[in-house]
Protein backbone atom coordinates (compact mmCIF):
# COMPACT_ATOMS: atom_id res chain seq x y z
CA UNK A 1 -146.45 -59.26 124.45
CA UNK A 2 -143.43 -60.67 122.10
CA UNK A 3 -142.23 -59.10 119.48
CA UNK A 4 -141.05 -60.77 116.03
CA UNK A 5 -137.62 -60.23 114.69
CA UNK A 6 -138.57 -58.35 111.99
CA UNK A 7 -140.26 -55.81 114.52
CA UNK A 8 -137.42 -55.40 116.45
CA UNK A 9 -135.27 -54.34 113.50
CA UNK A 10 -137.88 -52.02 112.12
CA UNK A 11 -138.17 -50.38 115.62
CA UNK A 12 -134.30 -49.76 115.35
CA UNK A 13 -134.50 -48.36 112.15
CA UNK A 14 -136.63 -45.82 113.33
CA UNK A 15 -135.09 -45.05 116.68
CA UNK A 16 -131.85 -45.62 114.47
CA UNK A 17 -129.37 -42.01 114.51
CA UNK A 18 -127.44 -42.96 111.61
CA UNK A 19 -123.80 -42.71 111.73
CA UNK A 20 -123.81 -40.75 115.16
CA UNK A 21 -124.97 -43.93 116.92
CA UNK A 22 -122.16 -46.19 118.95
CA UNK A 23 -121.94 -49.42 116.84
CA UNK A 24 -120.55 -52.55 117.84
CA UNK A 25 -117.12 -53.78 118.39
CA UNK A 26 -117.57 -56.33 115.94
CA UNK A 27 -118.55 -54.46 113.36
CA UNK A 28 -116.11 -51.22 113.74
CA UNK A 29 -112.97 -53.24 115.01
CA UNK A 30 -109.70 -51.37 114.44
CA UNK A 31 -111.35 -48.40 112.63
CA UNK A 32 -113.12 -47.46 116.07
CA UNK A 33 -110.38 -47.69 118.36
CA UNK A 34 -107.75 -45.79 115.68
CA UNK A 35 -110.76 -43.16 116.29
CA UNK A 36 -110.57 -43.51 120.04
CA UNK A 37 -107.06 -44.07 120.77
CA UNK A 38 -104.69 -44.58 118.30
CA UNK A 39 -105.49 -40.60 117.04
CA UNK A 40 -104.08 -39.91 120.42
CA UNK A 41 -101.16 -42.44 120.71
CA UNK A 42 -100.34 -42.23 117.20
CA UNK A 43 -101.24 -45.70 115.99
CA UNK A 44 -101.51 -47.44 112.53
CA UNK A 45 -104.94 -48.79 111.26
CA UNK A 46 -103.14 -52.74 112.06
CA UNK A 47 -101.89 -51.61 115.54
CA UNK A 48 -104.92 -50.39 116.30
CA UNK A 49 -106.59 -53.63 114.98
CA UNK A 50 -104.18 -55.58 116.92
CA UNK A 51 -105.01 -53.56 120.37
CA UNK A 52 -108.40 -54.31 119.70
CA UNK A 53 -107.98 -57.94 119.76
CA UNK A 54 -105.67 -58.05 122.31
CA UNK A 55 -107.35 -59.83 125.75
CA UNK A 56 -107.75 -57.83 129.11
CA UNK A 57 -107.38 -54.82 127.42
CA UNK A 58 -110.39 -52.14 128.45
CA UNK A 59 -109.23 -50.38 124.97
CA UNK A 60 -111.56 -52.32 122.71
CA UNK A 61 -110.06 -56.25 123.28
CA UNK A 62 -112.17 -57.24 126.51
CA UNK A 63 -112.52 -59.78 128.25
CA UNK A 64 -116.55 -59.20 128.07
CA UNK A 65 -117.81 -60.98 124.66
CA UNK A 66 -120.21 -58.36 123.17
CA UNK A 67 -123.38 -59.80 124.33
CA UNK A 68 -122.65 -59.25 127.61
CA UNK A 69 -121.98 -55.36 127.02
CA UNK A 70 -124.68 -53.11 127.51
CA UNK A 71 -125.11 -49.38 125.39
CA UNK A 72 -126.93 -46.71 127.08
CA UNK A 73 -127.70 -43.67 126.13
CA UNK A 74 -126.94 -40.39 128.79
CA UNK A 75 -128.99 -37.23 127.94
CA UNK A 76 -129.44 -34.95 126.31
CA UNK A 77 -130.71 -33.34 129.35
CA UNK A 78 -129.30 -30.15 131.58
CA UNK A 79 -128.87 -31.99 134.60
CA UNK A 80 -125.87 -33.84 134.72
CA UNK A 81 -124.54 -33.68 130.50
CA UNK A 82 -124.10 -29.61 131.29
CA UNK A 83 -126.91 -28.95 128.29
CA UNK A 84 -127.73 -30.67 125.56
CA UNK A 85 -125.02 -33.14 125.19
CA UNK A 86 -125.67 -36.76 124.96
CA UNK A 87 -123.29 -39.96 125.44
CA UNK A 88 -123.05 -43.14 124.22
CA UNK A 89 -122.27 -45.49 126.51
CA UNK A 90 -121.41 -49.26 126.15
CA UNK A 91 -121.08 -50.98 129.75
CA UNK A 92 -119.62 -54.08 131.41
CA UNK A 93 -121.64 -54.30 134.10
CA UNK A 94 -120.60 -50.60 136.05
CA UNK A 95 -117.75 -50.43 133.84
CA UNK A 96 -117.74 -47.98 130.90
CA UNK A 97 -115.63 -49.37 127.98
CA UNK A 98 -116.49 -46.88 125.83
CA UNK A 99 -117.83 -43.63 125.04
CA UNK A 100 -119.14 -41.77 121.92
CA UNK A 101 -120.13 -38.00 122.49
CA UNK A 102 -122.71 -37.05 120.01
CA UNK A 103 -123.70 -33.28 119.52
CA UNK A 104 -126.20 -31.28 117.02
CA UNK A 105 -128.97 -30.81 119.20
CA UNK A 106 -128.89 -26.76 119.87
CA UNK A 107 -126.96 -25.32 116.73
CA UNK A 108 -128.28 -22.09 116.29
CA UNK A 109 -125.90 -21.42 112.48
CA UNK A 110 -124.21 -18.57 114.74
CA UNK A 111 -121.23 -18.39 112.64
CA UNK A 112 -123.38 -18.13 109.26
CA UNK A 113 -125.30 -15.55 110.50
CA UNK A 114 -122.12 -13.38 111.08
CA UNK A 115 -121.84 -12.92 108.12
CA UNK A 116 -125.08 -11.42 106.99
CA UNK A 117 -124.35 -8.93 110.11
CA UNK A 118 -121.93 -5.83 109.97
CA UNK A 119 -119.38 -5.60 112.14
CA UNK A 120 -120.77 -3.51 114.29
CA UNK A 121 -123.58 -5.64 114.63
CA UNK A 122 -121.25 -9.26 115.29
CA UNK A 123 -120.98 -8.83 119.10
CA UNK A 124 -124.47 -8.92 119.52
CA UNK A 125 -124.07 -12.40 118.07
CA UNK A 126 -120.98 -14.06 119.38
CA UNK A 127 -121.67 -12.77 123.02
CA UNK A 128 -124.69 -15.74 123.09
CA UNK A 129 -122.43 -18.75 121.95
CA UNK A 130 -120.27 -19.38 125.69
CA UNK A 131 -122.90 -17.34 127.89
CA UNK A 132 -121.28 -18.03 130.78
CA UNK A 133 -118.41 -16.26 129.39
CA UNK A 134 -120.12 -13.87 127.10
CA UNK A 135 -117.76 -10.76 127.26
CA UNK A 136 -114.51 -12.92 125.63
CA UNK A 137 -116.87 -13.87 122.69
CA UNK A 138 -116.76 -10.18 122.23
CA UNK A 139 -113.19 -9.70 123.14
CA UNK A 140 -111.82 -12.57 120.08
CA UNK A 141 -114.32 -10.83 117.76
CA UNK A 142 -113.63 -7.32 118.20
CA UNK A 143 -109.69 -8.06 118.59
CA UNK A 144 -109.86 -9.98 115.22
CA UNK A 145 -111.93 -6.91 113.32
CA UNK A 146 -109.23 -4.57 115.21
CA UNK A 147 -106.44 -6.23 113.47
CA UNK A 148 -108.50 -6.29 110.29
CA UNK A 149 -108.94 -2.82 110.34
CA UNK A 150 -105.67 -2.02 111.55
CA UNK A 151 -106.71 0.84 114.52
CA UNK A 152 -105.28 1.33 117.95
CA UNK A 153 -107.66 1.35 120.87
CA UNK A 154 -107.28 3.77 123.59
CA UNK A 155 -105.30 2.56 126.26
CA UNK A 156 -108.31 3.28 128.84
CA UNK A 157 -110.89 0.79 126.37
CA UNK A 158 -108.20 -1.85 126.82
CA UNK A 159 -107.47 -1.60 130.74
CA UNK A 160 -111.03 -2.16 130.78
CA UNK A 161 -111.42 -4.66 128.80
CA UNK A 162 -108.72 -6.37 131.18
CA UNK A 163 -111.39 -5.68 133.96
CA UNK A 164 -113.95 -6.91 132.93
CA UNK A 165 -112.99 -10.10 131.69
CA UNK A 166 -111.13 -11.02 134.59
CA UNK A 167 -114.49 -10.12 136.38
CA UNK A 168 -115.94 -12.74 133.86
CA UNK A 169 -113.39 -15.41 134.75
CA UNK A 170 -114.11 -15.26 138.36
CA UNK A 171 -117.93 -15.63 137.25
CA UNK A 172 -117.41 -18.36 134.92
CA UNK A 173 -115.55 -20.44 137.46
CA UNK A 174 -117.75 -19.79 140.22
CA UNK A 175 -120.73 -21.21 138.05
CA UNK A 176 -118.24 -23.88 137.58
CA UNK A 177 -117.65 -24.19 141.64
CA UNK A 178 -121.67 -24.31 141.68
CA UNK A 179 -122.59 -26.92 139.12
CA UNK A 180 -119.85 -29.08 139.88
CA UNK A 181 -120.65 -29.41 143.47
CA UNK A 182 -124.21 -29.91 142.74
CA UNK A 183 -122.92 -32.25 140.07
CA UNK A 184 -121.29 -33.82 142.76
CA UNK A 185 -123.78 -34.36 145.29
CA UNK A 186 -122.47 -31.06 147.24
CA UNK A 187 -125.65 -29.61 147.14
CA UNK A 188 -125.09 -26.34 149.20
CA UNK A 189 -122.15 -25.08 146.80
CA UNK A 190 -124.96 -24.66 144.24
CA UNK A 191 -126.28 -21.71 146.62
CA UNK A 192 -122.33 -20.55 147.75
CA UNK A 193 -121.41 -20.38 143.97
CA UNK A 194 -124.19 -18.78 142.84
CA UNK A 195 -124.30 -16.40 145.43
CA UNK A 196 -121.04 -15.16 144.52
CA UNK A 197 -121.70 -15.13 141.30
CA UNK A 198 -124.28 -13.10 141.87
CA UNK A 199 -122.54 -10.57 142.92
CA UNK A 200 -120.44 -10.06 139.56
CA UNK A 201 -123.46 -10.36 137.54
CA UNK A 202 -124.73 -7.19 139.50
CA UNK A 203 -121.51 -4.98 138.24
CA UNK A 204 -121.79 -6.28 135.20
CA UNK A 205 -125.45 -5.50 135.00
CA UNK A 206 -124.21 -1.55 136.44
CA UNK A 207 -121.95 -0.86 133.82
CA UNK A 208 -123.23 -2.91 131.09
CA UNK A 209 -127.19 -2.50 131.42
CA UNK A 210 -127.03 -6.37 131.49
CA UNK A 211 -126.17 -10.06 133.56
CA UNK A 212 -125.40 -11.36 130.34
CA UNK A 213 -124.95 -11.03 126.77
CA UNK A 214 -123.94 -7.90 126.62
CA UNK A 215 -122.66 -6.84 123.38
CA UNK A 216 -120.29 -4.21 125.53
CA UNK A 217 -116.70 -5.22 124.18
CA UNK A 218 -117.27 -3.51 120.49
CA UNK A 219 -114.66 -3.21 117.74
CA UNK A 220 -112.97 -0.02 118.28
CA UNK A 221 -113.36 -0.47 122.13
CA UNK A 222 -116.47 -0.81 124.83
CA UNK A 223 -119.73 0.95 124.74
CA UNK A 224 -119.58 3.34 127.38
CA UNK A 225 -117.46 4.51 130.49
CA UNK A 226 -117.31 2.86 133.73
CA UNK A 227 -119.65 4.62 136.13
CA UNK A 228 -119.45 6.53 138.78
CA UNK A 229 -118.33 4.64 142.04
CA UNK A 230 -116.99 1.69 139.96
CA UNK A 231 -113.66 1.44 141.84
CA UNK A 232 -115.26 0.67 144.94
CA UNK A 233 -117.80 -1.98 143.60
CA UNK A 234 -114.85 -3.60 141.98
CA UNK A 235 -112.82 -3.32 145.32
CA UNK A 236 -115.60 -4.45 147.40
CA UNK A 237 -116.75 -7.35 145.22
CA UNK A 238 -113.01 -9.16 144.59
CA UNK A 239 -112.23 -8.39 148.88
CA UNK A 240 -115.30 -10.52 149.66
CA UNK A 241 -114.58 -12.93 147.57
CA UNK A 242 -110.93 -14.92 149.21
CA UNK A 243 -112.90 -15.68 153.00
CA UNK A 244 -115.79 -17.42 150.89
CA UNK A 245 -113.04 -19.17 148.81
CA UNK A 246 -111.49 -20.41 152.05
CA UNK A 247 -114.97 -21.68 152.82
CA UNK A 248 -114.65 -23.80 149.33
CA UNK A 249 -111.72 -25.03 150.14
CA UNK A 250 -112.98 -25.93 153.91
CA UNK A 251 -116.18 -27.21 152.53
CA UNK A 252 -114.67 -29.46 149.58
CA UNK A 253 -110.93 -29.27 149.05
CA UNK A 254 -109.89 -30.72 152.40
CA UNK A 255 -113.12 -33.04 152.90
CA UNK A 256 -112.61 -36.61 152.36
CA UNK A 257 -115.50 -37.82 150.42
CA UNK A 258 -115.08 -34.86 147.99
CA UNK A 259 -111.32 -36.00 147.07
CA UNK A 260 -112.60 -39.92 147.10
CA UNK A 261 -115.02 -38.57 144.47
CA UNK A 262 -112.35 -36.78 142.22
CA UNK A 263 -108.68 -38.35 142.84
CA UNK A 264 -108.28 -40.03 140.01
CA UNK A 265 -110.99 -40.10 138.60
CA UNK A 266 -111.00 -39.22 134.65
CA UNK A 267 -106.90 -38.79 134.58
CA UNK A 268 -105.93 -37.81 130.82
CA UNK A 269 -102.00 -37.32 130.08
CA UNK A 270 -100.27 -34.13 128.51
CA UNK A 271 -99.57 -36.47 125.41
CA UNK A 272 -103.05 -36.87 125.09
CA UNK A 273 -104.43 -33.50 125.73
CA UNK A 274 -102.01 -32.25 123.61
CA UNK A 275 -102.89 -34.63 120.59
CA UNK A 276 -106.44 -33.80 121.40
CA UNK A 277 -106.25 -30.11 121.08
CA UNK A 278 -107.09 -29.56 124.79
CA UNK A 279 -106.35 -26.45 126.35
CA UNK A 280 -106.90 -24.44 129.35
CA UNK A 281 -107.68 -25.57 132.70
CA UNK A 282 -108.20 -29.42 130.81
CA UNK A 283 -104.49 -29.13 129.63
CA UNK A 284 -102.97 -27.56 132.82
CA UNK A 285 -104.20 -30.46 134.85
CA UNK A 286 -102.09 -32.28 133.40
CA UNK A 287 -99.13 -29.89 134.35
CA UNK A 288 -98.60 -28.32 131.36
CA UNK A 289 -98.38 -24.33 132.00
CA UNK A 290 -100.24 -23.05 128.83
CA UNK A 291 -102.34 -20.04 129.23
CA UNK A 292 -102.36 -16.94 125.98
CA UNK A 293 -102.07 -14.34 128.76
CA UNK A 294 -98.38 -15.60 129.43
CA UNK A 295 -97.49 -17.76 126.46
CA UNK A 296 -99.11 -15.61 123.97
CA UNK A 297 -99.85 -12.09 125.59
CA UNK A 298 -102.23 -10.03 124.44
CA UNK A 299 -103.72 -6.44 125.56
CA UNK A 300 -101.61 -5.90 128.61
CA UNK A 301 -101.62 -9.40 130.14
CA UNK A 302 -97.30 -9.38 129.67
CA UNK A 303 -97.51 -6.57 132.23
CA UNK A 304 -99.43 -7.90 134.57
CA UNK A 305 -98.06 -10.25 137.67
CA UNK A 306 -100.04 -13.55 138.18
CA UNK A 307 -99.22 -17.46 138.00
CA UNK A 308 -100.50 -20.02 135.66
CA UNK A 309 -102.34 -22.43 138.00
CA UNK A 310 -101.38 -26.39 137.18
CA UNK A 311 -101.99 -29.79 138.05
CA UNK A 312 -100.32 -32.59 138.76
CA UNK A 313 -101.67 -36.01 137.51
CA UNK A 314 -105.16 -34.50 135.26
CA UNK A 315 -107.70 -35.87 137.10
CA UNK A 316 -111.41 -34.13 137.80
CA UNK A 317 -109.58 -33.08 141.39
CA UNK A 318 -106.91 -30.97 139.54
CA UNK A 319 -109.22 -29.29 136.97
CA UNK A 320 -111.63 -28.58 140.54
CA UNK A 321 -108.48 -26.85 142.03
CA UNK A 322 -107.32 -25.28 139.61
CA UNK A 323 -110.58 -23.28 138.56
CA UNK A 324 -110.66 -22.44 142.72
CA UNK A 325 -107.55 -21.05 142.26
CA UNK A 326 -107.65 -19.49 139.02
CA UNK A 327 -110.54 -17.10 140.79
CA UNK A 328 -107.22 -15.92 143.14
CA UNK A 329 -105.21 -15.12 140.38
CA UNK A 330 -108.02 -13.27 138.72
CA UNK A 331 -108.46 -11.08 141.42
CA UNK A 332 -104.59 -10.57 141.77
CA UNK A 333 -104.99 -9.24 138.20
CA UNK A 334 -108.10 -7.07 138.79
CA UNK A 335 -106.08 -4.89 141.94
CA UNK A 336 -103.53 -4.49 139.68
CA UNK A 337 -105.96 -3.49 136.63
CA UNK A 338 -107.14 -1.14 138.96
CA UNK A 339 -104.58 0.51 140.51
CA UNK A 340 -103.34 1.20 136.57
CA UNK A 341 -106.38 2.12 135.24
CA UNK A 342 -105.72 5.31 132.71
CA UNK A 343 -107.97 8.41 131.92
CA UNK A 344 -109.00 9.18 128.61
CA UNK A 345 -111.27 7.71 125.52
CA UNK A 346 -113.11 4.11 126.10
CA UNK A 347 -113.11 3.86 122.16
CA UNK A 348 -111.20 5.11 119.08
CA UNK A 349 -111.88 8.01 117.94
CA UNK A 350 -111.51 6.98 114.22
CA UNK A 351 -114.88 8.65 112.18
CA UNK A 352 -115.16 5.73 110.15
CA UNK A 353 -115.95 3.15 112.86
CA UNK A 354 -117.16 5.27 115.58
CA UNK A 355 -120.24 6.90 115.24
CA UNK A 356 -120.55 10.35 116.88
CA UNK A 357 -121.38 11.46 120.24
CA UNK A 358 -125.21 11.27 121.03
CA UNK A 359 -125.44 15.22 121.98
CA UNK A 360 -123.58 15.99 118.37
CA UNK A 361 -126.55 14.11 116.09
CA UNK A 362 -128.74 16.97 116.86
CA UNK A 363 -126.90 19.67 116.46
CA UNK A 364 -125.60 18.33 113.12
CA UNK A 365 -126.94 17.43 110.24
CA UNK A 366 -123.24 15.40 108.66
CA UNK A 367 -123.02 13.71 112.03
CA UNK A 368 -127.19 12.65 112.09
CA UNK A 369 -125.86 11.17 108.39
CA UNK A 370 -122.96 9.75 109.82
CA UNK A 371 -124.78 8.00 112.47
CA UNK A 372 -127.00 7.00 110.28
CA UNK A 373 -124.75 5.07 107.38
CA UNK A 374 -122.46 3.42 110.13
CA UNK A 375 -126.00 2.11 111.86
CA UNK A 376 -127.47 0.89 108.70
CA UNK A 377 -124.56 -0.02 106.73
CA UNK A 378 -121.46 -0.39 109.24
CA UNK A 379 -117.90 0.30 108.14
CA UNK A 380 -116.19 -1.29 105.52
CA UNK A 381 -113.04 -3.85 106.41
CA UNK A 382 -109.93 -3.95 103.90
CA UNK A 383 -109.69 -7.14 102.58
CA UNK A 384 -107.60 -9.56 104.43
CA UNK A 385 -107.63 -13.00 106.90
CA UNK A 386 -106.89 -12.61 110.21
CA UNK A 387 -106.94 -15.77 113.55
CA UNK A 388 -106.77 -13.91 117.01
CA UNK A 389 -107.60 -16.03 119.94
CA UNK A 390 -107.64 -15.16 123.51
CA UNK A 391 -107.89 -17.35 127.17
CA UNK A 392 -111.55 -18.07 127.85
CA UNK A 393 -112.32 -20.08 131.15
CA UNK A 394 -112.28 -23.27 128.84
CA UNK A 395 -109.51 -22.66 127.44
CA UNK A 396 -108.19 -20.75 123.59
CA UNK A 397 -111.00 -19.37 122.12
CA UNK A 398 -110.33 -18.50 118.52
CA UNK A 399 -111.96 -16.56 115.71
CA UNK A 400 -110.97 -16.70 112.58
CA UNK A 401 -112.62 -13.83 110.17
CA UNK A 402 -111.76 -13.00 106.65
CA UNK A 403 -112.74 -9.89 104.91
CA UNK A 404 -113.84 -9.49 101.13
CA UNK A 405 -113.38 -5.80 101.95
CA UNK A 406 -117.39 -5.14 102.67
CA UNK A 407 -118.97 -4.15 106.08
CA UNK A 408 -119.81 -7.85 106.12
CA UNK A 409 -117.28 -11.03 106.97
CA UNK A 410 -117.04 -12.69 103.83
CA UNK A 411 -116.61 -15.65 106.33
CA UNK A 412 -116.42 -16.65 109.91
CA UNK A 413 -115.10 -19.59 112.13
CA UNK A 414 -115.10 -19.48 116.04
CA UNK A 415 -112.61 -21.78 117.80
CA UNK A 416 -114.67 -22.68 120.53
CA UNK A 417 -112.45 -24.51 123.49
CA UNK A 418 -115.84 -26.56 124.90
CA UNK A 419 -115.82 -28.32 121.48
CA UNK A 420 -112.49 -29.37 121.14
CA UNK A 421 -112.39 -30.48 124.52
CA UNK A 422 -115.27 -32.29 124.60
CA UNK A 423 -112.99 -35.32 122.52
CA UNK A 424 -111.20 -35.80 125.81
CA UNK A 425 -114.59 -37.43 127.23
CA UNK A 426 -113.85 -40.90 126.01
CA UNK A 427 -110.33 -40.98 126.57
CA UNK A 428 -110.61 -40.01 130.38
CA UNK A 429 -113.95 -42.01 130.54
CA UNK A 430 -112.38 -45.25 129.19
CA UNK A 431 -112.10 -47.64 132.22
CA UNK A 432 -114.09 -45.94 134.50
CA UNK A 433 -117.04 -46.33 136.41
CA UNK A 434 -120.84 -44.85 134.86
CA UNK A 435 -120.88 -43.41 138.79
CA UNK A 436 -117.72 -41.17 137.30
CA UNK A 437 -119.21 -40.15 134.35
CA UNK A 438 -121.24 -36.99 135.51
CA UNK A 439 -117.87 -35.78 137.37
CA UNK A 440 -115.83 -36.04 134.70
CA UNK A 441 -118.36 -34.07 132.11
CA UNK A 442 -118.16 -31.91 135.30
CA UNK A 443 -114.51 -31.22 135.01
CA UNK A 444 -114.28 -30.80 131.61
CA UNK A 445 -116.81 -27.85 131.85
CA UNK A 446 -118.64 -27.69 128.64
CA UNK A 447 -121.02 -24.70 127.62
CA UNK A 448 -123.27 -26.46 124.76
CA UNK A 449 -123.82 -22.95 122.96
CA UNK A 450 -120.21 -23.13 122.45
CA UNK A 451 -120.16 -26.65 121.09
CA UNK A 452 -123.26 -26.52 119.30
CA UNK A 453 -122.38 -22.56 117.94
């Protein structure tokens, strides 16, 4: 069965997405490769142009006329794209040439709907957007409504705070150490990683009541106190942890294939990162030593002794190592967050954001009211703007609230470190083989909730 011209273009205008879709070469020119490269290497419209028509040159001037290019589409599906992201993909034979990430396909309006929540009622929200990082969604929000507000937290609410994010990290990046072996055809690191990771999700579920999403890390401090015997979980949990990440390195580091796979492969410059907004482990690769806890410091981080893990030439094998070794200097951090943990209050004791203790709401009738408004209504913010941003797994993770002086932000932005760095994709991508593209989404290590907030 044929089909007539005039089928085939009404087919495409039906199947068509608009402006998301890849176009041609011919028809975007100098305009598309400005977008791809010259917003990196600081190109003019004409030199851009120029680059474009320049022979040999995988950038957009190639030696492939366009009708022997092919465009594929990659995902949206789990496996592989790391959610819901899809690519486009235009090929020269096994070649990619060039890549277009498109997006949109699991906003949830998380952001909006912050701000028809209180305050007290925002973690609840943000700790869904990075779920595999949930408790530093908390962390930016609560630090940002903090500075709003202008209270101290008790130095025992911080110190744990410090815990349990650290705790995070190492669960974050041993999902990472999971997916990206499976990713990578390393199928039994999907059962090491998540066996580990199992075991953090079990303290967090002890303290917490929860695996994830745990709306713990509140403004004005955490929820409740550690309980009883948490030392030793912690203690026993990060001392099993350095033999199995021995294993990792045994098992991938120093195995052949695995660096064949990665060296290499999806290599982005500091320049570039840089000019792309990149940061954490995506940046470091590169060997640029940026990391908030040291450049920016925040709770106690500028007390604490630990090294910024970084890379040499960017490729997927330097954002692998670094993540293996970032779990080492997390549980450097945790000993030491330990071993300094304080005594005293695990949130403010301020009336007007804390609500009172459980026992005292039925003994008395003002604190049953009090209880009541702060549930119901929340506590009011001054007005103000405030942009706090902390170091997720992925890298700065921002939130940017501003107050209209109601128990409601007047308006919220996240700064989510998956969406930024997903513009690295086509840069690294460029030149590559379609066989590299799953490990380099790998190493870029995108949570979709995040992107797609």
């Amino acid at each position: 069965m044929t089909t007539t011209a005039q089928q085939q273009e009404e087919l495409a205008a039906l199947t068509s997405e608009g402006g998301q879709e890849l176009g041609t070469r011919a028809m975007s020119g100098g305009v598309q490769v400005l977008r791809e490269v010259g917003s990196v290497l600081r190109l003019s419209e004409a030199e851009a142009a120029e680059l474009a028509e320049r022979p040999g040159r995988v950038d957009g001037g190639l030696e492939a006329s366009e009708d022997e290019t092919t465009i594929i589409n990659m995902g949206p599906q789990h496996p592989s794209t790391h959610g819901v992201l899809r690519l486009m993909i235009e090929l020269d034979g096994e070649q990619v040439l060039r890549t277009k990430p498109i997006i949109g396909y699991l906003h949830t309006g998380m952001e909006k709907t912050g701000e028809v929540l209180t305050y007290l009622q925002g973690p609840t929200n943000v700790t869904r957007m990075d779920y595999a990082a949930p408790l530093f969604n908390e962390l930016v929000f609560s630090l940002a409504t903090e500075a709003l507000l202008g209270i101290e937290v008790p130095e025992r609410a911080t110190w744990m705070r410090m815990l349990l994010t650290e705790l995070n990290r190492i669960s974050s990046h041993l999902l990472f150490m999971a997916t990206n072996g499976m990713d990578l055809g390393a199928v039994s690191m999907m059962i090491y990683g998540w066996r580990e990771r199992e075991e953090t999700l079990r303290f967090f579920e002890k303290v917490t009541g929860l695996r994830m999403n745990h709306n713990f890390i509140r403004p004005g401090g955490v929820a409740a106190d550690l309980p009883d015997g948490w030392r030793d979980d912690v203690l026993r949990l990060v001392d099993s942890l350095p033999p199995r990440l021995d294993e990792y390195d045994t098992l991938m580091t120093d195995q052949p294939i695995w660096r064949e796979r990665l060296q290499g492969v999806g290599a982005i410059t500091t320049e570039e990162a840089v000019a792309l907004g990149a940061t954490g482990p995506l940046l470091r690769s590169t060997g640029y030593a940026w990391d908030l806890r040291r450049t920016m410091p925040y709770l106690h981080y500028d007390e604490m002794d630990f090294d910024v893990v970084v890379g040499t030439y960017g490729d997927c094998f330097d954002r692998y190592a670094i993540r293996l070794n970032e779990i080492r200097e997390s549980i450097r951090i945790i000993h030491q967050v330990v071993d300094r943990m304080p005594p005293g209050d695990y949130r403010t004791q301020d009336k007007k954001v804390t609500p009172p203790p459980r026992a005292r709401i039925d003994e008395s009738m003002e604190a049953l009211i009090h209880h009541f408004k702060i549930f119901t209504e929340g506590f009011k913010v001054p007005e103000g703007e405030v942009y706090v941003a902390v170091e997720s797994p992925r890298g700065e993770l921002g939130c940017y609230l501003v107050s209209d002086g109601s128990s409601r932000p007047y308006r919220m932005h996240i700064r989510g470190p998956s969406f930024v760095n997903l513009q690295t994709l086509p840069h690294m991508m460029r030149g590559g083989l379609i066989a590299d593209a799953v490990a380099v989404i790998s190493s870029v290590d995108p949570i979709m909730g995040e992107v797609d907030r």
